[in-house]
N, C-alpha and C. Protein backbone atom coordinates (compact mmCIF):
# COMPACT_ATOMS: atom_id res chain seq x y z
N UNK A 1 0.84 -1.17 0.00
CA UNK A 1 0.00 0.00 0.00
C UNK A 1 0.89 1.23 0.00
N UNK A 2 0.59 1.54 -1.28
CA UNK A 2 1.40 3.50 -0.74
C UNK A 2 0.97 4.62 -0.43
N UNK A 3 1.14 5.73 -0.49
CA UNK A 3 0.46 6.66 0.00
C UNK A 3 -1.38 7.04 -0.75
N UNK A 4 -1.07 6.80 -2.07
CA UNK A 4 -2.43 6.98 -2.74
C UNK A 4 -2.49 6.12 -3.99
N UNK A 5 -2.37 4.94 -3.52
CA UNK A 5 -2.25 3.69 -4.74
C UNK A 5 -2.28 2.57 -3.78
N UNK A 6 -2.05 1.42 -4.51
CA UNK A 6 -2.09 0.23 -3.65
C UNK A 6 -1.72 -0.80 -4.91
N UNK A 7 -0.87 -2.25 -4.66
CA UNK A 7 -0.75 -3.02 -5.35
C UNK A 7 -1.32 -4.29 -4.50
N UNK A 8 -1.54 -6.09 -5.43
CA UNK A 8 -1.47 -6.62 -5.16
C UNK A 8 -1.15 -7.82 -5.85
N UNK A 9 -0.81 -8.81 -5.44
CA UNK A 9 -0.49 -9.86 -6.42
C UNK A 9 -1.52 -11.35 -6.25
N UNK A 10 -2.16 -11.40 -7.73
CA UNK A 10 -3.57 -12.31 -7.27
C UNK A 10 -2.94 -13.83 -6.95
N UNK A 11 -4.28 -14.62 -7.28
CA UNK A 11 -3.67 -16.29 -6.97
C UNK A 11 -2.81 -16.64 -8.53
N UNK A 12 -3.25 -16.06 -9.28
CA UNK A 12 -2.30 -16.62 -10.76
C UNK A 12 -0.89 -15.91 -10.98
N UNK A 13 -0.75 -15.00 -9.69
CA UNK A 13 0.38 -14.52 -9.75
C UNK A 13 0.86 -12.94 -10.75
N UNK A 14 -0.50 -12.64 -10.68
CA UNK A 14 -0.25 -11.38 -11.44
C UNK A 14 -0.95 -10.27 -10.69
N UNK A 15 0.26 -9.77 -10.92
CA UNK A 15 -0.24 -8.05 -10.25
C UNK A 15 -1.09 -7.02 -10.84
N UNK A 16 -2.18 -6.72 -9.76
CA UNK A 16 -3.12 -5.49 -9.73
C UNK A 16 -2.85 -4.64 -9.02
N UNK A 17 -3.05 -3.67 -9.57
CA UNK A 17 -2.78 -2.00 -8.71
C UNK A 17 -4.37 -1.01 -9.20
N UNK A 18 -4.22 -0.34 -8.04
CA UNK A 18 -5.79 0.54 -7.99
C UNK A 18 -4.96 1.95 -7.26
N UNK A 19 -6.12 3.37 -7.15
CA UNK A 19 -5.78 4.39 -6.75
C UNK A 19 -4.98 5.45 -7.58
N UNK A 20 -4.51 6.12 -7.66
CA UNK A 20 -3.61 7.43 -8.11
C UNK A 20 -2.83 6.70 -9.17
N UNK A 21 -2.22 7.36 -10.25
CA UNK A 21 -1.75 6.20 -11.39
C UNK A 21 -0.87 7.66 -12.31
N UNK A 22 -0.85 8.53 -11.76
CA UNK A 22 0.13 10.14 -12.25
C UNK A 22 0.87 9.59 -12.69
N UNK A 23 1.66 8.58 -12.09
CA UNK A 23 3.07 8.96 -12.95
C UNK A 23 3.37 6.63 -13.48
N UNK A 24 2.34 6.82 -13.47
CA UNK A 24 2.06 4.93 -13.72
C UNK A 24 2.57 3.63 -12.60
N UNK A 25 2.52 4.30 -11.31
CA UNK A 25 2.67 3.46 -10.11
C UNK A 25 1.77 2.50 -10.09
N UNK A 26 0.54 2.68 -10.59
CA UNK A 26 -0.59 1.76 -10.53
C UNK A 26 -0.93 0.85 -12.24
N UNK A 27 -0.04 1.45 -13.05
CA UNK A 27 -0.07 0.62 -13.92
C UNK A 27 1.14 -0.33 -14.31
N UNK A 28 1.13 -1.63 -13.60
CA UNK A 28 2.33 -2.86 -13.47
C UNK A 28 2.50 -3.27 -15.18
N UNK A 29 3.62 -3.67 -14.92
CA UNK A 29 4.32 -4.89 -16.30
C UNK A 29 3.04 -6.27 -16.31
N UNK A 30 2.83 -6.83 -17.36
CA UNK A 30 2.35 -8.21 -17.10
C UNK A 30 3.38 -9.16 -16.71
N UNK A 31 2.95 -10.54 -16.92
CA UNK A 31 4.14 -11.60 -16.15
C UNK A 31 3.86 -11.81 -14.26
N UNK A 32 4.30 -12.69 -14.42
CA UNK A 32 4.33 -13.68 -13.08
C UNK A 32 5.03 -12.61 -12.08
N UNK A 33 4.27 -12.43 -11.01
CA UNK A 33 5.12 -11.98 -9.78
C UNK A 33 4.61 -12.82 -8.36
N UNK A 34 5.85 -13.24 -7.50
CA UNK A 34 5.46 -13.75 -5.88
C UNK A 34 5.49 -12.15 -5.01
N UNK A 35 5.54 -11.02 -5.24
CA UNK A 35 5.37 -9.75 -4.32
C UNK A 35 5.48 -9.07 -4.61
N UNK A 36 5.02 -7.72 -4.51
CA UNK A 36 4.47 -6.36 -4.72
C UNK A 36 4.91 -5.30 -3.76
N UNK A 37 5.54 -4.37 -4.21
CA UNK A 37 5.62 -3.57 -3.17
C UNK A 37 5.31 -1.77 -3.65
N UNK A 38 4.26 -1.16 -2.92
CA UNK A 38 4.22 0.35 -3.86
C UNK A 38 4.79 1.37 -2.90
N UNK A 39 5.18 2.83 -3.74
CA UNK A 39 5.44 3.72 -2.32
C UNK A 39 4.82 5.13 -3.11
N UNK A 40 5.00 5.41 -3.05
CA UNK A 40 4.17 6.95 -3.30
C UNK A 40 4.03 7.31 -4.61
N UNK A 41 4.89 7.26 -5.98
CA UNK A 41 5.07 6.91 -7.00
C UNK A 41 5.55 6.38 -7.61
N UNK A 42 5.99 5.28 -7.36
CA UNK A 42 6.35 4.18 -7.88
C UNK A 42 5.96 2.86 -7.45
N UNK A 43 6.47 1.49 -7.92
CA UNK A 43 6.56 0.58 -7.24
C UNK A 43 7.35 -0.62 -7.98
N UNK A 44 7.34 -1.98 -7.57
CA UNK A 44 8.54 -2.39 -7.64
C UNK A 44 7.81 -4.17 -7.50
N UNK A 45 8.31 -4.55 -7.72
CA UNK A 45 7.96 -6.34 -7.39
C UNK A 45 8.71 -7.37 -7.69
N UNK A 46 8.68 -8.31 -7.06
CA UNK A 46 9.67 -10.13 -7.05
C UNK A 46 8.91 -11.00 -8.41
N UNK A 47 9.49 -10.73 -9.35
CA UNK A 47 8.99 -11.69 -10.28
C UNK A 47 9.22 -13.16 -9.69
N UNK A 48 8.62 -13.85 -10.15
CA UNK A 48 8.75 -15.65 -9.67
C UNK A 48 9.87 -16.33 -9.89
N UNK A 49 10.75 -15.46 -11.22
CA UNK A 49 12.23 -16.27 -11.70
C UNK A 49 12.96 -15.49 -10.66
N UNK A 50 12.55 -14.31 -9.66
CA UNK A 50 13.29 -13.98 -8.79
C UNK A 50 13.75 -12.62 -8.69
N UNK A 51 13.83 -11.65 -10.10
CA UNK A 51 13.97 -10.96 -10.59
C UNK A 51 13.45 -9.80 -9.87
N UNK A 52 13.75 -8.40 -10.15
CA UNK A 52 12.63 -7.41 -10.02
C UNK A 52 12.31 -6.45 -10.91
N UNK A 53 11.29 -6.15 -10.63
CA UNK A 53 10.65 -4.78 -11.87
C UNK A 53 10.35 -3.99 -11.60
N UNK A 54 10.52 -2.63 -11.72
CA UNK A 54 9.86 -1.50 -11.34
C UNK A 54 8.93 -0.72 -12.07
N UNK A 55 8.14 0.11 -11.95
CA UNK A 55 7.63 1.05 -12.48
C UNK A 55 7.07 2.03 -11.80
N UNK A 56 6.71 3.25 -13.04
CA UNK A 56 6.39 4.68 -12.45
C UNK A 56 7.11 5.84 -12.20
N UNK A 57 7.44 6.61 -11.54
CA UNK A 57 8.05 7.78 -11.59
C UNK A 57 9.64 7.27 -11.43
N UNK A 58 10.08 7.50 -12.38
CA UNK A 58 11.88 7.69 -12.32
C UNK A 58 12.83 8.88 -12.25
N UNK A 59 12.69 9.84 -11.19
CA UNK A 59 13.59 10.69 -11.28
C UNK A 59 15.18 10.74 -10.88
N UNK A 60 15.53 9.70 -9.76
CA UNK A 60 16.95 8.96 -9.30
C UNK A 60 17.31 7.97 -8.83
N UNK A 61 16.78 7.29 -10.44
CA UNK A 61 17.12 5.90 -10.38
C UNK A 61 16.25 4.72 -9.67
N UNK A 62 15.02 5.29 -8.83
CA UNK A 62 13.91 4.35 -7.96
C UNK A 62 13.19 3.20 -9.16
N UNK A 63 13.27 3.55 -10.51
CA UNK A 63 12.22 2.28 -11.32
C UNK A 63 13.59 1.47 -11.63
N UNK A 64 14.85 1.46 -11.64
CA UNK A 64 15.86 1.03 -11.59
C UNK A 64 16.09 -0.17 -10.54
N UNK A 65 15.57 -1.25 -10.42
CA UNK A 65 16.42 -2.01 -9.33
C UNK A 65 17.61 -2.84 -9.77
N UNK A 66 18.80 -3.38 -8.98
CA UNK A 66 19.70 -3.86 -9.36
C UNK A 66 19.29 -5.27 -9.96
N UNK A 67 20.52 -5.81 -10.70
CA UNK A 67 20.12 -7.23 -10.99
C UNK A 67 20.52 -8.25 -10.70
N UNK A 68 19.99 -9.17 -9.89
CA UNK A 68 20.10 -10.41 -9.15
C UNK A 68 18.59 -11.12 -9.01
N UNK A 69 18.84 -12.13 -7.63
CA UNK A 69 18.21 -13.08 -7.47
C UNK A 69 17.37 -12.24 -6.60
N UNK A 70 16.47 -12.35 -6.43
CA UNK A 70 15.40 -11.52 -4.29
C UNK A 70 14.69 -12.27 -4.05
N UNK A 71 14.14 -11.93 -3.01
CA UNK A 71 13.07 -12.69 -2.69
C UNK A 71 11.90 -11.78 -1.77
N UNK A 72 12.24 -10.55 -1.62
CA UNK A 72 11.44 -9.34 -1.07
C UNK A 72 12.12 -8.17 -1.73
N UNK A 73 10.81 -7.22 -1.31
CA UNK A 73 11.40 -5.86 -1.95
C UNK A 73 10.18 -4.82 -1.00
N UNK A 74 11.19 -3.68 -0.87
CA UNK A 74 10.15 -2.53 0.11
C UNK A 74 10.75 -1.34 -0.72
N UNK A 75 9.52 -0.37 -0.99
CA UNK A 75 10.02 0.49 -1.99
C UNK A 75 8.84 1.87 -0.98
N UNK A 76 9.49 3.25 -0.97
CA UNK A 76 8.71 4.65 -0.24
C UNK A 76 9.60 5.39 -0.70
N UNK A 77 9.52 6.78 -0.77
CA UNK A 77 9.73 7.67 -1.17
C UNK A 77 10.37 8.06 -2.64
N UNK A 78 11.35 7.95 -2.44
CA UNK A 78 12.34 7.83 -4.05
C UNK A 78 13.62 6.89 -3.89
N UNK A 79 13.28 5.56 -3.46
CA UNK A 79 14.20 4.72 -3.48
C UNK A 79 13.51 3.17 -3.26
N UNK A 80 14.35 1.95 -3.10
CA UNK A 80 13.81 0.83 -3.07
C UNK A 80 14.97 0.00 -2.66
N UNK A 81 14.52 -0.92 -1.93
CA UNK A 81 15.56 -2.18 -1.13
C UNK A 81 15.19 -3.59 -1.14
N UNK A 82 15.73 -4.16 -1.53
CA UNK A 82 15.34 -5.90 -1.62
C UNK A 82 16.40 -6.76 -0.81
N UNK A 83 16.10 -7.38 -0.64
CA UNK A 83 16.58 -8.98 0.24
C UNK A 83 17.30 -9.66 -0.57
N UNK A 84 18.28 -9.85 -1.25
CA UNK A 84 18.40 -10.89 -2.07
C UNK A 84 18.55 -12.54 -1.59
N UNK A 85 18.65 -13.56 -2.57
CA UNK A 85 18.12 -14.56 -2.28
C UNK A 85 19.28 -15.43 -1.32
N UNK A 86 20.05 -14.37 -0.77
CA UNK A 86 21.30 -14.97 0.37
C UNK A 86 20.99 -14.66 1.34
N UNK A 87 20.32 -13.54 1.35
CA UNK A 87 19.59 -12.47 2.70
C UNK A 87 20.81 -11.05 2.89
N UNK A 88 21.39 -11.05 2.26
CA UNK A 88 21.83 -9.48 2.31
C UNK A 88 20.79 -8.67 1.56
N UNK A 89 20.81 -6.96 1.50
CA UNK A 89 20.02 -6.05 1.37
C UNK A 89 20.94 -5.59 -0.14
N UNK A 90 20.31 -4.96 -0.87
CA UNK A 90 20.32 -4.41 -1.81
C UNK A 90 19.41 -2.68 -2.20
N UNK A 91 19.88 -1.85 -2.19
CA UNK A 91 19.36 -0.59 -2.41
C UNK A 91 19.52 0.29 -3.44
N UNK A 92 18.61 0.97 -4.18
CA UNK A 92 18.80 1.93 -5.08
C UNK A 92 17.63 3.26 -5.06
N UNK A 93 18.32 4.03 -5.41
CA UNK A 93 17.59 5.34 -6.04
C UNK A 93 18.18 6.69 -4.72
N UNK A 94 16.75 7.09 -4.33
CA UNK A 94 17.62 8.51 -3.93
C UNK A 94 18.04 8.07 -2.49
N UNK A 95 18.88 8.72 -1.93
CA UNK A 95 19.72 8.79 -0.83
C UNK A 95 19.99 9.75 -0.01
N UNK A 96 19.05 10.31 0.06
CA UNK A 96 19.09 12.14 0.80
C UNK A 96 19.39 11.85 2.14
N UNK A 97 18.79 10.40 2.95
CA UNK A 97 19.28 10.44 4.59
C UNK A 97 19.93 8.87 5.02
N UNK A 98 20.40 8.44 3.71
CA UNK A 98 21.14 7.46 3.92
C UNK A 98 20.46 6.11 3.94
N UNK A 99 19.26 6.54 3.03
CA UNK A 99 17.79 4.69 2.89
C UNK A 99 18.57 4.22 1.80
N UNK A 100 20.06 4.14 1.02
CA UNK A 100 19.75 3.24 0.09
C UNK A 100 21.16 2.98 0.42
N UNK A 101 21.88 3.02 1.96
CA UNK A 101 22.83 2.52 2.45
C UNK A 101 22.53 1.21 3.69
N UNK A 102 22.08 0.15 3.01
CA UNK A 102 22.33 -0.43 4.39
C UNK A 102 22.90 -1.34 5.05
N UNK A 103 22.92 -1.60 6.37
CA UNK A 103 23.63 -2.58 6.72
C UNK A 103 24.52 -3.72 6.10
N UNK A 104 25.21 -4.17 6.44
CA UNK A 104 26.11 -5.51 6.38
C UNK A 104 25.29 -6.63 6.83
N UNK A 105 24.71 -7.98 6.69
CA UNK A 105 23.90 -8.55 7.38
C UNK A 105 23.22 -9.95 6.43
N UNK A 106 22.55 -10.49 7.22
CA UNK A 106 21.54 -11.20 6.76
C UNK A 106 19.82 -10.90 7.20
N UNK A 107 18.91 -11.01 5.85
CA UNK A 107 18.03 -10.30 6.70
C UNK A 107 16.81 -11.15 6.16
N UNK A 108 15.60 -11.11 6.46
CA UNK A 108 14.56 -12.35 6.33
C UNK A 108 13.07 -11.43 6.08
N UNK A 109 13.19 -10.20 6.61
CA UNK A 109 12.30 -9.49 5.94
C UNK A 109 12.08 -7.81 5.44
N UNK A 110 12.14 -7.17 4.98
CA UNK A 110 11.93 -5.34 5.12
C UNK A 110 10.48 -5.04 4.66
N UNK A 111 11.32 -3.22 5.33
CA UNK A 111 10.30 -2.55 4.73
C UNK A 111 10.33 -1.06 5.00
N UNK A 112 9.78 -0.28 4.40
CA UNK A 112 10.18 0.89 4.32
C UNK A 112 9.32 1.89 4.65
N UNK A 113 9.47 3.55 4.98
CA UNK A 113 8.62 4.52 4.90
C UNK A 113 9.42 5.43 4.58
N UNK A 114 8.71 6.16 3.91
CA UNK A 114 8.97 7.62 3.24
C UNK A 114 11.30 7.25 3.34
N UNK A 115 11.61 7.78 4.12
CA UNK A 115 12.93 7.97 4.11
C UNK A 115 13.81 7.11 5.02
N UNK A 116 13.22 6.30 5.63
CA UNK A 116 13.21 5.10 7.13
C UNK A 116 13.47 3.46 6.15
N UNK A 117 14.12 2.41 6.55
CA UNK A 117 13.96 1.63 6.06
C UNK A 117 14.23 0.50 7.44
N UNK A 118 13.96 -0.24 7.75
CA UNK A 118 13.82 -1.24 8.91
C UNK A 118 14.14 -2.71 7.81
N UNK A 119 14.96 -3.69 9.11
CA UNK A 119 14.51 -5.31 8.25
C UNK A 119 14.82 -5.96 9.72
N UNK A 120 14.48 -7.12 9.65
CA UNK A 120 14.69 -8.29 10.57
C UNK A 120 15.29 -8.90 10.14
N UNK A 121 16.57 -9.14 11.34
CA UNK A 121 18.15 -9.97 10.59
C UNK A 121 17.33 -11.39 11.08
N UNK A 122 17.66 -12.13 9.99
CA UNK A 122 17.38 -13.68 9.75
C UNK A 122 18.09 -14.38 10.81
N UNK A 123 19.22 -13.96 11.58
CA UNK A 123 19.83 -14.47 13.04
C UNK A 123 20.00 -13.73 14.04
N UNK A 124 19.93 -13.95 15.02
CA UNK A 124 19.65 -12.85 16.41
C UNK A 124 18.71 -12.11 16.55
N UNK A 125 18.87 -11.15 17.18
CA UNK A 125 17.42 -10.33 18.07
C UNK A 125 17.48 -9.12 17.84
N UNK A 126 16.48 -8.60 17.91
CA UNK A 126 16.11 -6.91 17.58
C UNK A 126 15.71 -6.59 15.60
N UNK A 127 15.94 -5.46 15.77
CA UNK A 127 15.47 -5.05 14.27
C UNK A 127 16.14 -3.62 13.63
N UNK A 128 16.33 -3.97 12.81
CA UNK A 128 17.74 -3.06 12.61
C UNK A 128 17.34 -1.58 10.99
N UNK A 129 17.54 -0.18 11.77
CA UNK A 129 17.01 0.90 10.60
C UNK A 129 17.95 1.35 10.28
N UNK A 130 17.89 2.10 9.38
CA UNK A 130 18.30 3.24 8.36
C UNK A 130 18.32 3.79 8.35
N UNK A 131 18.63 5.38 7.24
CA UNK A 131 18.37 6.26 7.33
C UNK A 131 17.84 7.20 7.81
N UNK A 132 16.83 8.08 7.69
CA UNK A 132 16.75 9.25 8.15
C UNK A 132 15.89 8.52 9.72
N UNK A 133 16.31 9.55 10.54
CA UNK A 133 15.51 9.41 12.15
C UNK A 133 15.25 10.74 12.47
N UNK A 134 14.66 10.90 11.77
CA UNK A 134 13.92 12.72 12.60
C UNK A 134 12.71 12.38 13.71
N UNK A 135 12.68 11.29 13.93
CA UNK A 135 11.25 10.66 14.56
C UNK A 135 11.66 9.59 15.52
N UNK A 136 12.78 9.24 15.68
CA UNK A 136 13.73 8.08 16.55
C UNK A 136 13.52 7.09 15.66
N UNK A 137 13.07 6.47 14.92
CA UNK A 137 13.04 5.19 14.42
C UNK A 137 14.08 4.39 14.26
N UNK A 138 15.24 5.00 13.94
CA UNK A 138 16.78 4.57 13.77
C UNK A 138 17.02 4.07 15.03
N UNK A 139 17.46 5.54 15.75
CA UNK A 139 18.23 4.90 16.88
C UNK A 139 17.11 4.43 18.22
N UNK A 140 15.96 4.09 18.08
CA UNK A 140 15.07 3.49 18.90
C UNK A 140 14.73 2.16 18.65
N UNK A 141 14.79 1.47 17.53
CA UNK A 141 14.85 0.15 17.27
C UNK A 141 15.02 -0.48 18.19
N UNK A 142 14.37 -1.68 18.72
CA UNK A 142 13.97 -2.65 19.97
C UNK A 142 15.56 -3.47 19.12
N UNK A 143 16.26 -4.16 19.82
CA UNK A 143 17.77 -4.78 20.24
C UNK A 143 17.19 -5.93 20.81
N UNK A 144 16.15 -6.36 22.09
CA UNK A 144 16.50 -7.40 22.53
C UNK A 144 15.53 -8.65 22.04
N UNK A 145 14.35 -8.60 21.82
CA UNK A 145 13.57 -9.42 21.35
C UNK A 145 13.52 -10.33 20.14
N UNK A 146 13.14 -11.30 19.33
CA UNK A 146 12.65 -11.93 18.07
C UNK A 146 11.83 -11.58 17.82
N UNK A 147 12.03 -10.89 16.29
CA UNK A 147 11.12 -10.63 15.61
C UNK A 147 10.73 -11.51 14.07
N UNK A 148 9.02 -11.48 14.00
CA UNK A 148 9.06 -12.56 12.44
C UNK A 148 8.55 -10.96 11.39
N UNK A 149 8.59 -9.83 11.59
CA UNK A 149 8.21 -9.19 10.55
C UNK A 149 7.97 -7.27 11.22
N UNK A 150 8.02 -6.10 10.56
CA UNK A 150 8.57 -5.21 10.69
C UNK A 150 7.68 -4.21 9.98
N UNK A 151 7.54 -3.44 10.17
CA UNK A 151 6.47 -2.36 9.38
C UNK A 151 6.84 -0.70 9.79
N UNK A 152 7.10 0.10 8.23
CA UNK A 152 7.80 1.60 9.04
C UNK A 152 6.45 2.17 8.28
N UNK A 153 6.16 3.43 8.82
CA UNK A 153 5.19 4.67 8.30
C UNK A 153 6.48 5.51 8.22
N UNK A 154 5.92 6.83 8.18
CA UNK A 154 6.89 8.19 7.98
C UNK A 154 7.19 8.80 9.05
N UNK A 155 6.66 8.11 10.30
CA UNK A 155 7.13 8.79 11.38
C UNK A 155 7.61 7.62 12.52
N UNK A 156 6.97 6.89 12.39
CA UNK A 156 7.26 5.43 13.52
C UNK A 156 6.87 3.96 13.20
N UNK A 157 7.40 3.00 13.77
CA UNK A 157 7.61 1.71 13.20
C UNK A 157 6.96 0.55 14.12
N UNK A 158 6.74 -0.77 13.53
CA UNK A 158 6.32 -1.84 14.90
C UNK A 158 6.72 -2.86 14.66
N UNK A 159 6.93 -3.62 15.52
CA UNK A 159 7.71 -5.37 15.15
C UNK A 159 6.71 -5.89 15.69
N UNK A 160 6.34 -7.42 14.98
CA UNK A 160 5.74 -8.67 15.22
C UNK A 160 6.56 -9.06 16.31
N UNK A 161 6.82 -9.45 17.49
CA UNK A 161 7.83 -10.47 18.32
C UNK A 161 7.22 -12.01 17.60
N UNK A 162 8.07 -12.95 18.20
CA UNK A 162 7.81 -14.46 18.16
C UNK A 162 6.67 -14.95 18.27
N UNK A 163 6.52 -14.08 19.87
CA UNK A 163 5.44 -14.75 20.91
C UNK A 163 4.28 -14.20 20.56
N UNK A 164 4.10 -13.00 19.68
CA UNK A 164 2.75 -12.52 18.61
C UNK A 164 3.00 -10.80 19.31
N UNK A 165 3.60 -10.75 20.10
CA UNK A 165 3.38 -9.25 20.80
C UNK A 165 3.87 -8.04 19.73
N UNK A 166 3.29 -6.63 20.22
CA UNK A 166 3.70 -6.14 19.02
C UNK A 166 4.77 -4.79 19.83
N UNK A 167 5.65 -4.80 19.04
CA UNK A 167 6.53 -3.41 19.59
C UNK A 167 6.36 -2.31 19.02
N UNK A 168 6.24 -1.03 19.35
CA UNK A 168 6.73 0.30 18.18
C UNK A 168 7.22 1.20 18.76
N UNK A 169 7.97 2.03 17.87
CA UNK A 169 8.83 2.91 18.52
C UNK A 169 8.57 4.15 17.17
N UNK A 170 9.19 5.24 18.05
CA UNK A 170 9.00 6.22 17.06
C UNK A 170 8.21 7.97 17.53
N UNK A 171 7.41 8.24 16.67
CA UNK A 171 6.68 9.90 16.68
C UNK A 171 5.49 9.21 17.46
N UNK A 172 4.77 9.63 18.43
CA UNK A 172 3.59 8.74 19.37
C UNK A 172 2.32 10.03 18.97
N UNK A 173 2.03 10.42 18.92
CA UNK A 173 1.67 11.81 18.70
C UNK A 173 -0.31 11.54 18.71
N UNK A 174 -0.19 10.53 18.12
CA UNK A 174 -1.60 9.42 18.24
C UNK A 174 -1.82 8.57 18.83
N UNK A 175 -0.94 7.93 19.38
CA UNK A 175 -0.87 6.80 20.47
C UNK A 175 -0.51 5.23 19.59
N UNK A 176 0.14 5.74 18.59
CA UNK A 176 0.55 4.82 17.34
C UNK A 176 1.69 4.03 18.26
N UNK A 177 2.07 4.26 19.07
CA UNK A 177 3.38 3.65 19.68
C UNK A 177 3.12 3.02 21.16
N UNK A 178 2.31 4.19 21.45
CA UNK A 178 1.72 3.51 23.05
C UNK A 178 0.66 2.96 23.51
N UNK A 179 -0.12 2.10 22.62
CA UNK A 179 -1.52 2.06 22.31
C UNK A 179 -1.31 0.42 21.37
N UNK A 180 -0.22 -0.36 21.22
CA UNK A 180 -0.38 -1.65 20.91
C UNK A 180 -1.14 -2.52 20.97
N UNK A 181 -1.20 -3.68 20.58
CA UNK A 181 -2.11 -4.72 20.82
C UNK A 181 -1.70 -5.74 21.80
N UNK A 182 -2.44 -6.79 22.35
CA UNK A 182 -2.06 -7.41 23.09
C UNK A 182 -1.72 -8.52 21.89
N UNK A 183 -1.04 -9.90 22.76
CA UNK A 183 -0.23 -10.92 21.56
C UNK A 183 -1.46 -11.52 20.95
N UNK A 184 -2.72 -11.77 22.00
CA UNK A 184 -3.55 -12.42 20.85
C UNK A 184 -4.30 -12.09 19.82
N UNK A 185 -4.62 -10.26 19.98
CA UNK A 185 -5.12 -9.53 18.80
C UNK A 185 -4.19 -9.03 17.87
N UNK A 186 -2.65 -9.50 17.71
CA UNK A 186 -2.06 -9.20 16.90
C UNK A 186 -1.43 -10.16 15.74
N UNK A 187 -1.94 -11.45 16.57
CA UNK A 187 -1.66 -12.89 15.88
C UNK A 187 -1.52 -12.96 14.49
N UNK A 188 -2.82 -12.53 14.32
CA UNK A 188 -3.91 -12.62 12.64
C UNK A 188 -3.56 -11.45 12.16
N UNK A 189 -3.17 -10.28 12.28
CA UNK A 189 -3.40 -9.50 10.95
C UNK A 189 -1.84 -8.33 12.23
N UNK A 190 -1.34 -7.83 11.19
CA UNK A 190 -0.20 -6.68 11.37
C UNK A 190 0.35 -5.80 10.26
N UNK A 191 0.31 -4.77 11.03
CA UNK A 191 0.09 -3.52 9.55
C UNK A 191 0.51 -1.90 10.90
N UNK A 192 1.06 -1.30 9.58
CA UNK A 192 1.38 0.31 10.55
C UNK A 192 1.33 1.05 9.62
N UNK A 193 0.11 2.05 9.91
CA UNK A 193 -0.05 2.72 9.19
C UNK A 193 0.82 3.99 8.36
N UNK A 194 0.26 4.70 7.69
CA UNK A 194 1.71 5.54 6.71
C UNK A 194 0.97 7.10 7.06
């Protein structure tokens, strides 16, 4: 989901996009894709041979992804990051607060907001950001827990733990951070808004 578009990828493996379509974020390539990812004008997806594709607004380099194997991809503002199929990170496009620099690592899932990029390293504990922190998201990242999955907006972020509980850190300003779920209403469905 991006800011005013949305993608998805059906059961035959082909991607639909709905909402805002300015600069063709919402209008995908045909062909097979396993994931979808949109961000404000653009978006990006895991073809099934592994590949990725972008489309929509290209001003530095964001419909550009590198070429290899992935197996995820998180794409917001004017840039995009994938997993490749070893679990290191891969990044391209703009770089104004340091989202298309990241870590050294192995990682099992991402995802991004506006200028923020978060992933969960595939070994050990906590959850590890990026770029810009005008909002703590960087340097507030939870360190001690397991996490199975990770979600940033433009101001603050939340982790799945193991045990289903949910963490967030970040701009609270709504109670987006202090206002969680307990582990059993977070089991089934996890999402942070943008």
């Amino acid at each position: 989901v991006g800011s005013s578009s949305a993608c998805a990828v059906s059961g035959s493996s082909q991607v639909t996009c709905w909402g805002q379509n300015s600069w063709g974020e919402a209008s995908p390539p045909g062909g097979s894709f396993s994931s979808v990812a949109t961000g404000g004008t653009h978006s990006c997806g895991v073809r099934t041979d592994g590949t990725l594709q972008c489309w929509g607004l290209d001003t530095v380099g964001q419909t550009t992804p590198p070429v290899g194997q992935f197996v995820a991809v998180a794409v917001d503002g004017d840039h995009g990051c994938a997993i490749t199929a070893v679990g290191t990170i891969e990044c391209w496009g703009g770089n104004s607060d340091g989202e298309t620099s990241p870590p050294v690592g192995s990682y099992s899932q991402i995802a991004s907001g506006s200028n923020t990029v978060c992933a969960v390293p595939a070994a050990g504990s906590g959850i590890v950001c990026w770029g810009s922190d005008a909002t703590g998201v960087v340097t507030n990242a939870p360190t001690a827990e397991n996490y199975t999955e990770v979600s940033v907006s433009a101001n603050h972020a939340c982790a799945l733990q193991v045990d289903g509980d949910v963490t967030c850190w970040g701009h609270d300003l709504s109670g987006q951070c202090s206002g969680t779920p307990t582990a059993t209403a977070s089991r089934n469905a996890f999402a942070s808004g943008t």
